[in-house]
Protein backbone atom coordinates (compact mmCIF):
# COMPACT_ATOMS: atom_id res chain seq x y z
CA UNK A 1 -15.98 -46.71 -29.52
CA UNK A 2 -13.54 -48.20 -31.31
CA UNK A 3 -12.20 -45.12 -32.77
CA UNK A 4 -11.44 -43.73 -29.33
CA UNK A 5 -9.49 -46.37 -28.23
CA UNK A 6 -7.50 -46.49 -31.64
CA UNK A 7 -6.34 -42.56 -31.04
CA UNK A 8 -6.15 -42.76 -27.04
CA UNK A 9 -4.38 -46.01 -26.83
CA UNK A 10 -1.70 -44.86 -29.85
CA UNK A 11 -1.31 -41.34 -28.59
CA UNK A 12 1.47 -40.70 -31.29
CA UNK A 13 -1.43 -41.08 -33.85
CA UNK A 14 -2.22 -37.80 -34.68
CA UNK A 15 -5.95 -37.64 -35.07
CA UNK A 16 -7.19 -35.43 -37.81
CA UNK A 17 -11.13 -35.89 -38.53
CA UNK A 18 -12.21 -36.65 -42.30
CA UNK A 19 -15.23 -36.81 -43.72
CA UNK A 20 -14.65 -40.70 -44.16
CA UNK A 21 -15.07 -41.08 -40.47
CA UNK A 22 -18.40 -39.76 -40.68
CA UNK A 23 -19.51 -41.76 -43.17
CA UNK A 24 -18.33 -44.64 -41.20
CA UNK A 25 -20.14 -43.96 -38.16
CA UNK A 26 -23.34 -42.96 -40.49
CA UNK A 27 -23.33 -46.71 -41.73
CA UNK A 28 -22.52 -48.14 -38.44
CA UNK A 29 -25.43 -45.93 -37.48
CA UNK A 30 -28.07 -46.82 -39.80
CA UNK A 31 -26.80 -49.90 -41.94
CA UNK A 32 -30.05 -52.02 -42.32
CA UNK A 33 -32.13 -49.31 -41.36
CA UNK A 34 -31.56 -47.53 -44.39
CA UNK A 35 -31.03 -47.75 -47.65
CA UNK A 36 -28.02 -44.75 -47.95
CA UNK A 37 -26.24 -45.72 -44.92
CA UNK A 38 -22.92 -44.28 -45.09
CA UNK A 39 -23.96 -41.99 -48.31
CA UNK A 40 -24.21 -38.58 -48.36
CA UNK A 41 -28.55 -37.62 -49.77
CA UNK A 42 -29.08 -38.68 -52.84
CA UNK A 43 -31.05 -35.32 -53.13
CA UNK A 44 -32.95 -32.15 -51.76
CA UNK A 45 -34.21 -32.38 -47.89
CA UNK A 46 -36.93 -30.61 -45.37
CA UNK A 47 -36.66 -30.59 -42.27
CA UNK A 48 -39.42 -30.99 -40.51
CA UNK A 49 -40.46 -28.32 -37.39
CA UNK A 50 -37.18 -26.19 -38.55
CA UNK A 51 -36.64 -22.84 -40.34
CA UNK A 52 -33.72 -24.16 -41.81
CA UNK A 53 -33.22 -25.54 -45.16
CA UNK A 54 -29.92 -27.23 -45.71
CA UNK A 55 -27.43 -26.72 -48.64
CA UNK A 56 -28.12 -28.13 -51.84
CA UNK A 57 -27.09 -31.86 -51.73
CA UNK A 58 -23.77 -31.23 -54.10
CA UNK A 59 -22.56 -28.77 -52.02
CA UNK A 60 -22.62 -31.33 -49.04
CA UNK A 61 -18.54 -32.71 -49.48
CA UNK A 62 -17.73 -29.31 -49.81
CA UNK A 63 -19.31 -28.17 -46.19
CA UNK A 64 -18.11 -31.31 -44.52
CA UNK A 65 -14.54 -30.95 -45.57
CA UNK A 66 -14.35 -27.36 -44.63
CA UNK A 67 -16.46 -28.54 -41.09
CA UNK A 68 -13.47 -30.85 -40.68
CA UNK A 69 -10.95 -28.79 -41.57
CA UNK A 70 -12.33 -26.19 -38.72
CA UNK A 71 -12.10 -28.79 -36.58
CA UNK A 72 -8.78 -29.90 -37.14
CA UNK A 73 -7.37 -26.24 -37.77
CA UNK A 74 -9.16 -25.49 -34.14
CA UNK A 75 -7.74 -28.83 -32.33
CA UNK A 76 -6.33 -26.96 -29.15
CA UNK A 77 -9.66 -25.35 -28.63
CA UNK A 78 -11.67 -26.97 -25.95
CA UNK A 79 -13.11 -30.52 -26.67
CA UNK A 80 -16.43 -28.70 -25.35
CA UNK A 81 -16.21 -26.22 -28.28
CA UNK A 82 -14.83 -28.73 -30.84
CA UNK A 83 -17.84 -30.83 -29.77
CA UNK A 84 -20.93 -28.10 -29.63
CA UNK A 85 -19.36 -27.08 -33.52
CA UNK A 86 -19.70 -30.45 -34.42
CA UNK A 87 -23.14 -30.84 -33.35
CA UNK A 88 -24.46 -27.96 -34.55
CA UNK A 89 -23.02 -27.31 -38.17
CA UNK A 90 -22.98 -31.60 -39.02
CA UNK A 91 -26.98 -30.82 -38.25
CA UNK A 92 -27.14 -27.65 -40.61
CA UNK A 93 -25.12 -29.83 -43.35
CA UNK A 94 -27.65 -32.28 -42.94
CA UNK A 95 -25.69 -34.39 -45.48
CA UNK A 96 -27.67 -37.75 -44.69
CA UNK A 97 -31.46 -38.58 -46.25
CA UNK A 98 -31.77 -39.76 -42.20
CA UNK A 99 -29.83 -40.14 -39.08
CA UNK A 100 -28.52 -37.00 -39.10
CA UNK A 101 -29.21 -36.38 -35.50
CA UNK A 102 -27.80 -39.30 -34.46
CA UNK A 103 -24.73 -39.22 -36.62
CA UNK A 104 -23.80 -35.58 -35.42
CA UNK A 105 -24.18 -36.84 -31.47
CA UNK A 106 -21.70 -39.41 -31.94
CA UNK A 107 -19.42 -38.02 -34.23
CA UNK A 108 -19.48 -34.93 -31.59
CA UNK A 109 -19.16 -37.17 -28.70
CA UNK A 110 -16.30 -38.95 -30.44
CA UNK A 111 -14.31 -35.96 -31.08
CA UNK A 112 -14.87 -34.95 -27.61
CA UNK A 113 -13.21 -37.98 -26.03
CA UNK A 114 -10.54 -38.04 -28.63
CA UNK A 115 -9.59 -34.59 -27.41
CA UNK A 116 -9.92 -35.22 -23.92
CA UNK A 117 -7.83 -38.18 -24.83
CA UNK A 118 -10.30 -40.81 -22.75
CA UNK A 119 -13.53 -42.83 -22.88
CA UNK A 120 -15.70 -40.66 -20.73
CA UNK A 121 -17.30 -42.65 -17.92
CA UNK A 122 -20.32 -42.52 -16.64
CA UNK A 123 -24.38 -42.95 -17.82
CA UNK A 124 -26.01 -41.40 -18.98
CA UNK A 125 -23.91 -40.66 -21.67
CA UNK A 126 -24.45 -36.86 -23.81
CA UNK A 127 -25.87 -38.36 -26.75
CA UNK A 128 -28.11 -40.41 -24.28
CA UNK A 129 -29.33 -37.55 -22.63
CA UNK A 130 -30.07 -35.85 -25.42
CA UNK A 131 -32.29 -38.55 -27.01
CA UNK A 132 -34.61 -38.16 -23.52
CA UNK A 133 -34.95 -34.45 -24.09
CA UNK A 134 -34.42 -33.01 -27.11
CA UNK A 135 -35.97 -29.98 -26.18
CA UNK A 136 -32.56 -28.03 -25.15
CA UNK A 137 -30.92 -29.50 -28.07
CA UNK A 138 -32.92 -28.45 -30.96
CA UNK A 139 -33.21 -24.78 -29.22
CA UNK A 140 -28.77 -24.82 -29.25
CA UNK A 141 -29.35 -25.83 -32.93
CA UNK A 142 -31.52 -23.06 -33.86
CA UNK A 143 -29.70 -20.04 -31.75
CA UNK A 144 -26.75 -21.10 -33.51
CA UNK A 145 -28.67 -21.04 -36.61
CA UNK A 146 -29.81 -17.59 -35.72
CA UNK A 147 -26.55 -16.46 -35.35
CA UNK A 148 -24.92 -18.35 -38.82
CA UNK A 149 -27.98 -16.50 -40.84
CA UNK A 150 -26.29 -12.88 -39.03
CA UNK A 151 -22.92 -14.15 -40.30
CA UNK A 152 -21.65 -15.20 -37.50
CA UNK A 153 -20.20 -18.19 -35.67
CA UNK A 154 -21.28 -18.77 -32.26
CA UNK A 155 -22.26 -21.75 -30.50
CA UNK A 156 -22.23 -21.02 -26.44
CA UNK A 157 -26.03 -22.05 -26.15
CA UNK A 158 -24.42 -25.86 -27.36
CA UNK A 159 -21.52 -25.05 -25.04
CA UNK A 160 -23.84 -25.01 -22.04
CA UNK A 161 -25.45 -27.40 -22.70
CA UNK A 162 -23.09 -30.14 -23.42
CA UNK A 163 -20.75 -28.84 -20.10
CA UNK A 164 -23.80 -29.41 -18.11
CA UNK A 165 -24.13 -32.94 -19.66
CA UNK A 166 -20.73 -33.54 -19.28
CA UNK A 167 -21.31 -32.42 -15.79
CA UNK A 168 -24.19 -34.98 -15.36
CA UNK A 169 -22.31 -37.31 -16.86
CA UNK A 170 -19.51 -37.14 -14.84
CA UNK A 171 -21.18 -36.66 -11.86
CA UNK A 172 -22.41 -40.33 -12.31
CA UNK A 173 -19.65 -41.48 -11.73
CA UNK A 174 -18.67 -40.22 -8.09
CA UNK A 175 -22.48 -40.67 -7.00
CA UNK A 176 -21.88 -44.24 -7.78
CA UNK A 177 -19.14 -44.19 -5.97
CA UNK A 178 -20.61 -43.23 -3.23
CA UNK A 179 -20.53 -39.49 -2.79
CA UNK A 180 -23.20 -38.05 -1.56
CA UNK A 181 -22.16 -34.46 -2.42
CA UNK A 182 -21.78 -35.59 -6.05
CA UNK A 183 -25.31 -36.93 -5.25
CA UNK A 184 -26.83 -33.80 -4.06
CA UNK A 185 -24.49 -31.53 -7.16
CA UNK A 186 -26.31 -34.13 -9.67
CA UNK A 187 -29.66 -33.70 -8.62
CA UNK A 188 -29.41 -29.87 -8.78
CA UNK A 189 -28.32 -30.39 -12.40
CA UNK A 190 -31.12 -32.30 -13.36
């Protein structure tokens, strides 16, 4: 989380993501576990148990610089928003031969801190929880999907579902604290 620390510790550092940040957590991501870490796909991709097929591979630069220019023209939106965007369109992209999945968690999660200008505390983290249950996740993928193939943005089923991660997440934190109302709040939530 070096990256966090690097834009909350130096404020004054305006933050503007690029798509050579996600490359960068890509290879951190998969170096030695494959072959294209911290490349974009070398060429045309299924993926599996979706509807979706992703954008010809040289149209993948393209659609991450305009994903990171929304991002960065969209800064004072909510790091909730900024984050469930992230998540959803890195994932229709799918500019990686592998690791997509885990690249657009962190790269989400990432943004999310650097906008709420902190290392979130707490375990389990988002991207933690999702990799338990993936369930939730995929079905936020594919109702934004849905709603991208009507011509339209919308992401509120990844909204709710990363507040009420945050919310577990958080929530950690005063249960371990000791509060037993934070207790009783995070077992509702799970």
């Amino acid at each position: 989380m070096k990256i966090v620390e690097a834009y909350v510790i130096a404020p004054d550092r305006p933050f503007r993501l690029r798509p050579s940040i996600i490359l960068q957590l890509h290879d951190a991501a998969l170096n030695g576990l494959s072959a294209y870490a911290g490349n974009w796909r070398p060429g045309p991709l299924e993926i599996s148990k979706s509807k979706h097929k992703p954008p010809d591979r040289i149209l993948v630069p393209e659609f991450v610089e305009d994903m990171c220019d929304y991002v960065n023209d969209h800064w004072e939106s909510t790091a909730v928003h900024l984050a469930a965007y992230l998540m959803w369109r890195l994932n229709w992209i799918h500019p990686f031969d592998d690791g997509n999945g885990r690249t657009s968690r962190i790269v989400s999660y990432i943004v999310m801190c650097i906008r709420l200008g902190t290392k979130l505390p707490g375990t389990p983290s988002i991207p933690e929880q999702i990799s338990k249950d993936r369930r939730p996740y995929f079905a936020a993928i594919e109702a934004a999907d849905a709603a991208c193939l009507e011509g339209r943005l919308d992401v509120s089923e990844m909204e709710k579902l990363l507040t009420g991660m945050l919310a577990t997440q958080l929530l950690s934190v005063v249960r371990d604290a000791g509060g037993t109302i934070a207790g009783a709040l995070l077992q509702k939530l799970q």
